[in-house]
PDB file of N, CA and C in Angstrom:
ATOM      1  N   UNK A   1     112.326 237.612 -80.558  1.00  0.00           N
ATOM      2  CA  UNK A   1     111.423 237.577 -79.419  1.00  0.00           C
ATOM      3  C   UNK A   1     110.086 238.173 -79.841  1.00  0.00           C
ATOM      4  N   UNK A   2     109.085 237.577 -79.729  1.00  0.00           N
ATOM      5  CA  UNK A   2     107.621 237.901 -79.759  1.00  0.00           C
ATOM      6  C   UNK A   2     106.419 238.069 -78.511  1.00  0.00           C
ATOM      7  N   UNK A   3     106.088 239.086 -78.753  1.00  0.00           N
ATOM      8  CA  UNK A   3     105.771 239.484 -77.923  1.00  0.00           C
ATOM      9  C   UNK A   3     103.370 239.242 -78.436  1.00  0.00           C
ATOM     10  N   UNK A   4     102.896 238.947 -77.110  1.00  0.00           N
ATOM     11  CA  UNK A   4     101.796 238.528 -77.920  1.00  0.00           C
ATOM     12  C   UNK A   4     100.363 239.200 -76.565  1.00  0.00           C
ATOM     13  N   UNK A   5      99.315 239.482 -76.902  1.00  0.00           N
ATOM     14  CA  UNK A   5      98.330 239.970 -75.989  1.00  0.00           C
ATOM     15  C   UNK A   5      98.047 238.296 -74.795  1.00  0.00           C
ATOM     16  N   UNK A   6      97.290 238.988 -73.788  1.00  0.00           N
ATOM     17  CA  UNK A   6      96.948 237.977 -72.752  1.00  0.00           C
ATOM     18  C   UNK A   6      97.976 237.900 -71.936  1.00  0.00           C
ATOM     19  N   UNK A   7      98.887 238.720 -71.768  1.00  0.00           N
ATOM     20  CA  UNK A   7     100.031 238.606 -70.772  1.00  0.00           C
ATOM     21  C   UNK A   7     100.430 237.434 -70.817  1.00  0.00           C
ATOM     22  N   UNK A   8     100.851 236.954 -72.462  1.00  0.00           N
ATOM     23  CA  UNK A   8     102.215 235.829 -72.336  1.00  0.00           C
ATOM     24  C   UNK A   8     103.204 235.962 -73.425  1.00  0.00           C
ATOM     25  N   UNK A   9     104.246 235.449 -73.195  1.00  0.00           N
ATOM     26  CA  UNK A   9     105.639 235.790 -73.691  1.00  0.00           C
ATOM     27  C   UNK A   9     105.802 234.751 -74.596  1.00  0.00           C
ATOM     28  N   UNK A  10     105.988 234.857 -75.618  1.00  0.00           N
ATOM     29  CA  UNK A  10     106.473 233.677 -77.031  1.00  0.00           C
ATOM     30  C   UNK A  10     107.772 233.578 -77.021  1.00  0.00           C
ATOM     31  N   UNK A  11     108.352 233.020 -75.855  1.00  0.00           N
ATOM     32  CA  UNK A  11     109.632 232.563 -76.130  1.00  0.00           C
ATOM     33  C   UNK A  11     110.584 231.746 -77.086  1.00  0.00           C
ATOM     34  N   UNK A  12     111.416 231.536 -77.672  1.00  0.00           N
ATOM     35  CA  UNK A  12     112.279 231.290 -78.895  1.00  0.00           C
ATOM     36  C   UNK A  12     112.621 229.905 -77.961  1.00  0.00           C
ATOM     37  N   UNK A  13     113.006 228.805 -78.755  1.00  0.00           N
ATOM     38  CA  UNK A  13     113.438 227.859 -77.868  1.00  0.00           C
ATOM     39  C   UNK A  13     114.778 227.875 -77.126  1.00  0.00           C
ATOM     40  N   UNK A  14     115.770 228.307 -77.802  1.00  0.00           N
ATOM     41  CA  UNK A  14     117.084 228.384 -77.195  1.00  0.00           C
ATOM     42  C   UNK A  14     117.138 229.446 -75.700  1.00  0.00           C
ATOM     43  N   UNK A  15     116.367 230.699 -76.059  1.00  0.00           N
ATOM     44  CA  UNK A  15     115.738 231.270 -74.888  1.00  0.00           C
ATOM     45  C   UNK A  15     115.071 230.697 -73.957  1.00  0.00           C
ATOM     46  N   UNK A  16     114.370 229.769 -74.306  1.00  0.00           N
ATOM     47  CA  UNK A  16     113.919 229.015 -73.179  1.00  0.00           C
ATOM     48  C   UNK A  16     114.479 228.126 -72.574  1.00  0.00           C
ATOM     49  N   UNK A  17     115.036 227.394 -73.617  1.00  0.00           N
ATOM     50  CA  UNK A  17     115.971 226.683 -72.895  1.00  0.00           C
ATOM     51  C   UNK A  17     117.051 226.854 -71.785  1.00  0.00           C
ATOM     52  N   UNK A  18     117.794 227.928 -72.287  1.00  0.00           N
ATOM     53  CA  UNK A  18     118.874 228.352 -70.963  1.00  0.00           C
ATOM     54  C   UNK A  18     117.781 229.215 -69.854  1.00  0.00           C
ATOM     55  N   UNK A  19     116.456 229.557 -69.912  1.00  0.00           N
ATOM     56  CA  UNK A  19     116.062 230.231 -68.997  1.00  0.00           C
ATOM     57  C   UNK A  19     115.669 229.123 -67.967  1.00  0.00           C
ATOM     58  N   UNK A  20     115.317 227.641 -68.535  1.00  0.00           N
ATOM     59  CA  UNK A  20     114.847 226.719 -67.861  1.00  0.00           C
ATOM     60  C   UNK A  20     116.320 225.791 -67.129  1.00  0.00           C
ATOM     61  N   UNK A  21     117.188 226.042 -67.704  1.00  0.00           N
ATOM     62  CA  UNK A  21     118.457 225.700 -67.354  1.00  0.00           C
ATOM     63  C   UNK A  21     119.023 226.065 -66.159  1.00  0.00           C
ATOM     64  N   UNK A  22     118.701 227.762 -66.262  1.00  0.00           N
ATOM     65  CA  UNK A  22     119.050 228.517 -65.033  1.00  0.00           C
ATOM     66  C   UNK A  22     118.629 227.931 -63.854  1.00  0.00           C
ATOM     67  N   UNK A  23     117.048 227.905 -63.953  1.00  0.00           N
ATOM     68  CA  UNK A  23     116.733 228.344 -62.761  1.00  0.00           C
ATOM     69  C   UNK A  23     116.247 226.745 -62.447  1.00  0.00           C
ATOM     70  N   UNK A  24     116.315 225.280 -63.255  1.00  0.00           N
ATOM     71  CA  UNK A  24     117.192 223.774 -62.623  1.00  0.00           C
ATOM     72  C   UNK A  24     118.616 224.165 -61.494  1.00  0.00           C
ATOM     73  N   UNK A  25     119.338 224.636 -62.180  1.00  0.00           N
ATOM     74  CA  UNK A  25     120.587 224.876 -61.220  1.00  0.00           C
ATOM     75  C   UNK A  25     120.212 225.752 -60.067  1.00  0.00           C
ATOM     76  N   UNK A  26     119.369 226.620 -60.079  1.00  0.00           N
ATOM     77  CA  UNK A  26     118.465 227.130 -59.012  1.00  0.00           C
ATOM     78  C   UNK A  26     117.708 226.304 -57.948  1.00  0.00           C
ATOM     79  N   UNK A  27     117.309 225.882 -58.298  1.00  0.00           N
ATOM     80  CA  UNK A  27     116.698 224.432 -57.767  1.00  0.00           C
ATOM     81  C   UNK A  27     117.408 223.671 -57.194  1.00  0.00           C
ATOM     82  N   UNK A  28     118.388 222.872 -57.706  1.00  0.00           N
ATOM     83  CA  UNK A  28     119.440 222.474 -57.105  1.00  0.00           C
ATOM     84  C   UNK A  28     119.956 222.951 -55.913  1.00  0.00           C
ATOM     85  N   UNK A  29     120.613 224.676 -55.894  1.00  0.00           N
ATOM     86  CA  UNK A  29     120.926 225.110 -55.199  1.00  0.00           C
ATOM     87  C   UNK A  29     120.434 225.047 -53.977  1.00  0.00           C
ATOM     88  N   UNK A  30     118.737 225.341 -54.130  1.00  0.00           N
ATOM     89  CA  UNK A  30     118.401 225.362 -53.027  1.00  0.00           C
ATOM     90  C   UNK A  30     117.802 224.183 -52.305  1.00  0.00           C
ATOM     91  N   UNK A  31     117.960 222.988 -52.797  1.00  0.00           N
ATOM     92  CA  UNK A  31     117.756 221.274 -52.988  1.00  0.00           C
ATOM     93  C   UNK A  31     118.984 221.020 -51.795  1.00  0.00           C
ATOM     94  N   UNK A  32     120.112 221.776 -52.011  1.00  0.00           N
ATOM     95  CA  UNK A  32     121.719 221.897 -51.175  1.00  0.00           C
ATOM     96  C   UNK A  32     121.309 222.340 -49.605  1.00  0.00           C
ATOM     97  N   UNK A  33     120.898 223.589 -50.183  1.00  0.00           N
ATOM     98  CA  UNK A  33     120.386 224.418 -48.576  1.00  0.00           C
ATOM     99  C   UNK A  33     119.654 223.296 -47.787  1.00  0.00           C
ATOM    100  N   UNK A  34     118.565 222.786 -48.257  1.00  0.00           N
ATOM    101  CA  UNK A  34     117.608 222.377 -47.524  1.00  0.00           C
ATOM    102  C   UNK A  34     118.756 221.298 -46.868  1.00  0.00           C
ATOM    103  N   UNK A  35     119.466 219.844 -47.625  1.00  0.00           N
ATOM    104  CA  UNK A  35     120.151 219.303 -47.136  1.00  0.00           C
ATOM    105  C   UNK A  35     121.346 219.509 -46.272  1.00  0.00           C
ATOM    106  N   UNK A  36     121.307 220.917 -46.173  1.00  0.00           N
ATOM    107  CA  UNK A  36     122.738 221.590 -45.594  1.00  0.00           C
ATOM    108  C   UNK A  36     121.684 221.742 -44.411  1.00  0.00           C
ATOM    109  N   UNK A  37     120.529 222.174 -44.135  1.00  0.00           N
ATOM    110  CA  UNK A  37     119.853 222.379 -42.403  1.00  0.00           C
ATOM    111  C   UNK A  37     119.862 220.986 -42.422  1.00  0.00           C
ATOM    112  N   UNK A  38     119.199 220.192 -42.938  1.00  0.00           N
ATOM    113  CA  UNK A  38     118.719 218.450 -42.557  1.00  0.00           C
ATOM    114  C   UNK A  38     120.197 217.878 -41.859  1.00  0.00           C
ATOM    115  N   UNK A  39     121.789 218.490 -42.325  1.00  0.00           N
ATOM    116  CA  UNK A  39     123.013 217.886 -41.728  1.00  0.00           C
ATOM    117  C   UNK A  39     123.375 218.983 -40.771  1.00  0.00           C
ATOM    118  N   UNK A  40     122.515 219.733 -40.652  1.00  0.00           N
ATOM    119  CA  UNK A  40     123.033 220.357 -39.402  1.00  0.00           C
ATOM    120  C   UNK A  40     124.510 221.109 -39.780  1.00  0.00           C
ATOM    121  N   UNK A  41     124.451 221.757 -40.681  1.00  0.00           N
ATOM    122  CA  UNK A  41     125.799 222.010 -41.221  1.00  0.00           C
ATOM    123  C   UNK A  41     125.694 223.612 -40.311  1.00  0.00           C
ATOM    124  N   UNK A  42     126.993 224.422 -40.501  1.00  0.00           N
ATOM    125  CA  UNK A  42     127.161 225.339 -39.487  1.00  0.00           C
ATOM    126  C   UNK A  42     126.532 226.659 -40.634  1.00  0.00           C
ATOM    127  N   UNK A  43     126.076 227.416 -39.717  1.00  0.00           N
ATOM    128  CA  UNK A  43     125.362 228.693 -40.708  1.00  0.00           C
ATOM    129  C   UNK A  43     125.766 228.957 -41.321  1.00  0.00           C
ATOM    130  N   UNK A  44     127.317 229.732 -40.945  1.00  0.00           N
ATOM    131  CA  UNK A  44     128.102 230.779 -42.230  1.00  0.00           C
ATOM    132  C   UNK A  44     128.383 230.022 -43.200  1.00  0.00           C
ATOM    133  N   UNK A  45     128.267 228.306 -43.623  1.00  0.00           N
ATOM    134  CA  UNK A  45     127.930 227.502 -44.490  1.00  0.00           C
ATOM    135  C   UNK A  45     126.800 227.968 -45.690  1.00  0.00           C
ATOM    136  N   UNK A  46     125.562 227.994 -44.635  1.00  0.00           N
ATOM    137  CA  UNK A  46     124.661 227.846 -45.014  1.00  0.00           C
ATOM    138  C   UNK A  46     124.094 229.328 -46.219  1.00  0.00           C
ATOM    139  N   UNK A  47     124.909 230.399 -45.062  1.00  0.00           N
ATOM    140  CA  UNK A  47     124.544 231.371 -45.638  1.00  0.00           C
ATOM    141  C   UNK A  47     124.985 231.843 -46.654  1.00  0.00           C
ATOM    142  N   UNK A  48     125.834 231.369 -46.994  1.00  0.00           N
ATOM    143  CA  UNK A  48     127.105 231.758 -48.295  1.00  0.00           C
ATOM    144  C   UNK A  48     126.208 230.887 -49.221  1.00  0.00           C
ATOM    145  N   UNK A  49     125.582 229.788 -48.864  1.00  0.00           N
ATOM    146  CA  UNK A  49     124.923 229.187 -49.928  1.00  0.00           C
ATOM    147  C   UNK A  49     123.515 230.004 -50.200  1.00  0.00           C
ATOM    148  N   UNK A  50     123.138 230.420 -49.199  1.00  0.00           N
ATOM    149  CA  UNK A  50     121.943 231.276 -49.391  1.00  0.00           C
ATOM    150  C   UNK A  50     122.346 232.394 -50.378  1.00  0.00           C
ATOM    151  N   UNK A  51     123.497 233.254 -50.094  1.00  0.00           N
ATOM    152  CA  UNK A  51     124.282 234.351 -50.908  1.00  0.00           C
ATOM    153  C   UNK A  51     124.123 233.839 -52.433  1.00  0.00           C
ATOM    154  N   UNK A  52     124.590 233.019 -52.523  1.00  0.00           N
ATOM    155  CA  UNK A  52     124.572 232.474 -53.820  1.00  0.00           C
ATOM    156  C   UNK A  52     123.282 232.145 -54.505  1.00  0.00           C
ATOM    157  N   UNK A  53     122.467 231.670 -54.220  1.00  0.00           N
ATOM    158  CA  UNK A  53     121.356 231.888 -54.702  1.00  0.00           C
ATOM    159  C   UNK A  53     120.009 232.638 -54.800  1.00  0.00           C
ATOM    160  N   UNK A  54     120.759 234.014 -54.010  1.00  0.00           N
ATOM    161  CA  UNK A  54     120.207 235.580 -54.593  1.00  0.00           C
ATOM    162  C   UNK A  54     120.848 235.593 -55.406  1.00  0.00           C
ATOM    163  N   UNK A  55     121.686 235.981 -55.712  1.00  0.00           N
ATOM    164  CA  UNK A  55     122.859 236.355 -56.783  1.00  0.00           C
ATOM    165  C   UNK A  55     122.416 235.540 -57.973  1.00  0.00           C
ATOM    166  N   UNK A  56     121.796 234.389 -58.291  1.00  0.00           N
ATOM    167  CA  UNK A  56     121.656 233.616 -59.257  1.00  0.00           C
ATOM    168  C   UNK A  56     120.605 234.025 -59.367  1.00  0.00           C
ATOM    169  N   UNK A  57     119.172 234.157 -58.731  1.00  0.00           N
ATOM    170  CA  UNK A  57     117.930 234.361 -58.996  1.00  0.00           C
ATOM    171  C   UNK A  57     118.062 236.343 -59.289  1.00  0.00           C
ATOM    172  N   UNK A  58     119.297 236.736 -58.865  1.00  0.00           N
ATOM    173  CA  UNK A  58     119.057 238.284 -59.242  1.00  0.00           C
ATOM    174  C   UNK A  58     119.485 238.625 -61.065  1.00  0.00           C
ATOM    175  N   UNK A  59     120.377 237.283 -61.059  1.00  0.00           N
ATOM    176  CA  UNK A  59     121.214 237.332 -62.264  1.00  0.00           C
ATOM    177  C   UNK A  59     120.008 236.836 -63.381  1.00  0.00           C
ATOM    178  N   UNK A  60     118.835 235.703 -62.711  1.00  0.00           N
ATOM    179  CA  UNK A  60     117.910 235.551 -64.148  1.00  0.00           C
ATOM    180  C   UNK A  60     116.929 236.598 -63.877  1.00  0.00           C
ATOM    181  N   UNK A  61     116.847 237.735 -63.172  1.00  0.00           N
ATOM    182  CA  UNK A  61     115.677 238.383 -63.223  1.00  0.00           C
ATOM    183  C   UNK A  61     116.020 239.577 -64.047  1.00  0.00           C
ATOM    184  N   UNK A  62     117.597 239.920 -64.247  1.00  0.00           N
ATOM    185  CA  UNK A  62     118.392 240.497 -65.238  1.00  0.00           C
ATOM    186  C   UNK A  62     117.606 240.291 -66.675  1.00  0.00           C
ATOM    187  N   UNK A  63     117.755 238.823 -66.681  1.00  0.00           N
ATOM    188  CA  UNK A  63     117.676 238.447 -68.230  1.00  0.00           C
ATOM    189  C   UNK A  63     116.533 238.334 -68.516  1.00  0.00           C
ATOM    190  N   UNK A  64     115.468 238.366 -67.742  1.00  0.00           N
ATOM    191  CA  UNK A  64     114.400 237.889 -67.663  1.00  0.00           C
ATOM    192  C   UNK A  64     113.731 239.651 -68.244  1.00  0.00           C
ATOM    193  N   UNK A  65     114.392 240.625 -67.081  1.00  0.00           N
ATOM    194  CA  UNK A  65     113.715 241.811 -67.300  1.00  0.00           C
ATOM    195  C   UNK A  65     114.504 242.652 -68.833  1.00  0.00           C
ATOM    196  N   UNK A  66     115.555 242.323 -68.497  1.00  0.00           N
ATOM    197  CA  UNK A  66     116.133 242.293 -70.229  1.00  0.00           C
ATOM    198  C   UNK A  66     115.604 242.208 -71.569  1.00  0.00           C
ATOM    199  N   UNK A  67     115.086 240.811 -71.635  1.00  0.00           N
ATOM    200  CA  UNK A  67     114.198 240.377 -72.405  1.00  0.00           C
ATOM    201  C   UNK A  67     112.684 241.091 -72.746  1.00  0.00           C
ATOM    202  N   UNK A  68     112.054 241.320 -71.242  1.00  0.00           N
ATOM    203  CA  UNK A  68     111.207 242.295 -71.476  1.00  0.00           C
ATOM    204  C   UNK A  68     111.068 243.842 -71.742  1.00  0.00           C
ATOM    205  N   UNK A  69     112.369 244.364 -71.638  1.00  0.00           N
ATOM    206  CA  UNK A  69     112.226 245.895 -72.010  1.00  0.00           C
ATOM    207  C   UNK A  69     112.905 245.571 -73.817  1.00  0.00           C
ATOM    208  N   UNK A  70     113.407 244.802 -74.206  1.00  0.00           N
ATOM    209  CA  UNK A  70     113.836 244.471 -75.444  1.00  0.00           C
ATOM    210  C   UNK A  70     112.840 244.403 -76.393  1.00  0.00           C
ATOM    211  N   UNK A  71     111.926 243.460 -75.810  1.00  0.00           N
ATOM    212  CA  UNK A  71     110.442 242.699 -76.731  1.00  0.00           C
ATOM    213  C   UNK A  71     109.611 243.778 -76.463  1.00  0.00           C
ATOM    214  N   UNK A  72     108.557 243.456 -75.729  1.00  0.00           N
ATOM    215  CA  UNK A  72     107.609 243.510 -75.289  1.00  0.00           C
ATOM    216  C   UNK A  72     107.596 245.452 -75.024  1.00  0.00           C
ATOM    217  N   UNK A  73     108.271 245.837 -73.892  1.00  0.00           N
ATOM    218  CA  UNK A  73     108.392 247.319 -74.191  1.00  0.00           C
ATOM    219  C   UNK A  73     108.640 248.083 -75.051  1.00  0.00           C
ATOM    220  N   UNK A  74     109.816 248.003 -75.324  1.00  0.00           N
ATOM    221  CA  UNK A  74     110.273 248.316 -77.090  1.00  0.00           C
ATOM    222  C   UNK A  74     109.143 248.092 -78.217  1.00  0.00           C
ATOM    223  N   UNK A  75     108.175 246.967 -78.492  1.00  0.00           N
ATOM    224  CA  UNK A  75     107.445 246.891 -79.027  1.00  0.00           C
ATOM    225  C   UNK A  75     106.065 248.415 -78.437  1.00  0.00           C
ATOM    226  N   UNK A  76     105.323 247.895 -77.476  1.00  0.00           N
ATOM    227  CA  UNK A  76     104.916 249.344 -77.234  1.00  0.00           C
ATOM    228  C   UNK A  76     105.100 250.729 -77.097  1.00  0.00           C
ATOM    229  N   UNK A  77     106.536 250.715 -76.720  1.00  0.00           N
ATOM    230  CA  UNK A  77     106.947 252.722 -76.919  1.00  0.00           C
ATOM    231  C   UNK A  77     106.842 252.528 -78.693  1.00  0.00           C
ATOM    232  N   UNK A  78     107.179 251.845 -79.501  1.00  0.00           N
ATOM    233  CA  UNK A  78     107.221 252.223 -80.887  1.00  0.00           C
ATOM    234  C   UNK A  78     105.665 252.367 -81.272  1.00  0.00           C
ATOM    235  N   UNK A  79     104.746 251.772 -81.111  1.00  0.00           N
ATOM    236  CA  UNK A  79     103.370 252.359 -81.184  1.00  0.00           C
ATOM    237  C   UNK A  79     102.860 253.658 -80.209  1.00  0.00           C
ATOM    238  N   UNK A  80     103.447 253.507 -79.410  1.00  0.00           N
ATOM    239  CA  UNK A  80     102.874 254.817 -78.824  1.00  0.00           C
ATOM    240  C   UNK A  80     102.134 254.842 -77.436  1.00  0.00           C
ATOM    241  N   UNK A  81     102.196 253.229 -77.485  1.00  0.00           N
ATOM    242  CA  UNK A  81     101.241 253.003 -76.333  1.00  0.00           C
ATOM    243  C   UNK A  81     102.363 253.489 -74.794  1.00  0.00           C
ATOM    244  N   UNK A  82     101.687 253.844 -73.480  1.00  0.00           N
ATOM    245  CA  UNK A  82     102.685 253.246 -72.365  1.00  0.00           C
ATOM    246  C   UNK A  82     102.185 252.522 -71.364  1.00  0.00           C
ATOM    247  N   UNK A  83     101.285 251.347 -71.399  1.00  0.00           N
ATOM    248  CA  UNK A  83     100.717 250.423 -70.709  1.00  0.00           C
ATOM    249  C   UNK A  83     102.366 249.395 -70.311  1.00  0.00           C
ATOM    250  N   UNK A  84     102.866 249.396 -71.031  1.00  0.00           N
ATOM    251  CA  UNK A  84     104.107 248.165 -70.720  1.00  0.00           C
ATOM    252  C   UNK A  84     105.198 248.984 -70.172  1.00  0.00           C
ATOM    253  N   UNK A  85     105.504 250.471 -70.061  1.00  0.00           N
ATOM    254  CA  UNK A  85     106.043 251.470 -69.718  1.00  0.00           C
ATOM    255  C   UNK A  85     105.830 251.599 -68.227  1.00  0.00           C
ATOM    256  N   UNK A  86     104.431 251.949 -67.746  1.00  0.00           N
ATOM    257  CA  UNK A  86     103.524 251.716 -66.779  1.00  0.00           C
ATOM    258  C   UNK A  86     104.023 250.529 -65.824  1.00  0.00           C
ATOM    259  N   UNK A  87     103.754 249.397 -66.519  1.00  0.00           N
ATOM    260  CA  UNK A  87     104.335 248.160 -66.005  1.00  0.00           C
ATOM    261  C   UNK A  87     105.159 247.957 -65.374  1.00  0.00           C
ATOM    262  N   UNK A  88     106.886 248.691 -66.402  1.00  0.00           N
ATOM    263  CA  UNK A  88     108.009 248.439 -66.270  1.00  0.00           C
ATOM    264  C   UNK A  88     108.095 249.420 -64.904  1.00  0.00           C
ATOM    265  N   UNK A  89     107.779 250.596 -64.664  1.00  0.00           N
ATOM    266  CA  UNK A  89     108.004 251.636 -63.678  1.00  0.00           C
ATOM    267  C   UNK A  89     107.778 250.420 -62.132  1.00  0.00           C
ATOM    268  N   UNK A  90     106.453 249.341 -62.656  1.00  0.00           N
ATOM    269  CA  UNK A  90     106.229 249.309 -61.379  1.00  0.00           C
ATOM    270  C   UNK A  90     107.054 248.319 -60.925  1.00  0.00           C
ATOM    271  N   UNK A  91     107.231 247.197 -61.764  1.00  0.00           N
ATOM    272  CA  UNK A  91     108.444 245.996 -62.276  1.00  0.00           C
ATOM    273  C   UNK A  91     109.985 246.731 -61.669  1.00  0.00           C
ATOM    274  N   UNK A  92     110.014 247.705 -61.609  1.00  0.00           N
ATOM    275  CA  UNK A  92     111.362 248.435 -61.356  1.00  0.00           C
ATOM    276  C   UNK A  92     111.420 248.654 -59.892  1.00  0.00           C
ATOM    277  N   UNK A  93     110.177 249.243 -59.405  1.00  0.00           N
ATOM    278  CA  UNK A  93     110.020 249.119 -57.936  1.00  0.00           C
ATOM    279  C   UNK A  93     109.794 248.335 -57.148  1.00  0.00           C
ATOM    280  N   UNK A  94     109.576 247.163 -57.809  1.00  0.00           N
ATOM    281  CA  UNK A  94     109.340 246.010 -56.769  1.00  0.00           C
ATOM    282  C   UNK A  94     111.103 245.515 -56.653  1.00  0.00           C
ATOM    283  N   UNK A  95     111.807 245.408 -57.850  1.00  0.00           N
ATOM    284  CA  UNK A  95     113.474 245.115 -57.569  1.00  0.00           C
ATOM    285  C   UNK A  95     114.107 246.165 -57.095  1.00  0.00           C
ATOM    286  N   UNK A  96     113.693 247.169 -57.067  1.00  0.00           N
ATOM    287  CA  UNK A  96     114.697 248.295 -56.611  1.00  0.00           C
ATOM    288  C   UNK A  96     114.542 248.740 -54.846  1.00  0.00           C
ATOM    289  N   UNK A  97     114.337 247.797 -53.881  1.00  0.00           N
ATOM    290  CA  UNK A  97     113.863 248.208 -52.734  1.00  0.00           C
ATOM    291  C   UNK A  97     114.780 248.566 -51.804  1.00  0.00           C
TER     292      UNK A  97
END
């Protein structure tokens, strides 16, 4: 994983690939929902499908934030810097609510 200035991420292809994989089946999911109100389907339906796709979008923000304390942070605490440290604190508080 490479990590590069301008706030963008040099992703590896296989990394990208399943990250773009994920969040197709994400899509999908919620491609379901929408057709699940359009049939008038019954809520606790609906909502279990909703359940499920927190749980999927919580599961790539895992890998997603994974990836970034791996690369990208790890790369700056070893120089010394804590601009991506900084970041992560605030990155932490926006998921941790």
């Amino acid at each position: 994983m490479e990590c590069c200035c301008e706030k963008m991420k040099i992703r590896d292809e296989g990394e990208k690939k399943l990250l773009l994989n994920r969040l197709s089946r994400i899509e999908g999911q919620i491609r379901g929902i929408k057709g699940m109100v359009e049939r008038d389907a019954y809520c606790a339906d609906i909502i279990t499908q909703v359940a499920a796709v927190d749980a999927a979008l919580a599961s790539f923000n895992k890998e997603i934030l994974s990836a970034h304390i791996n690369s990208c942070v790890a790369e700056d605490i070893k120089e010394g810097n804590t601009e991506k440290t900084d970041e992560l604190i605030a990155l932490l508080g926006k998921l941790i609510k």
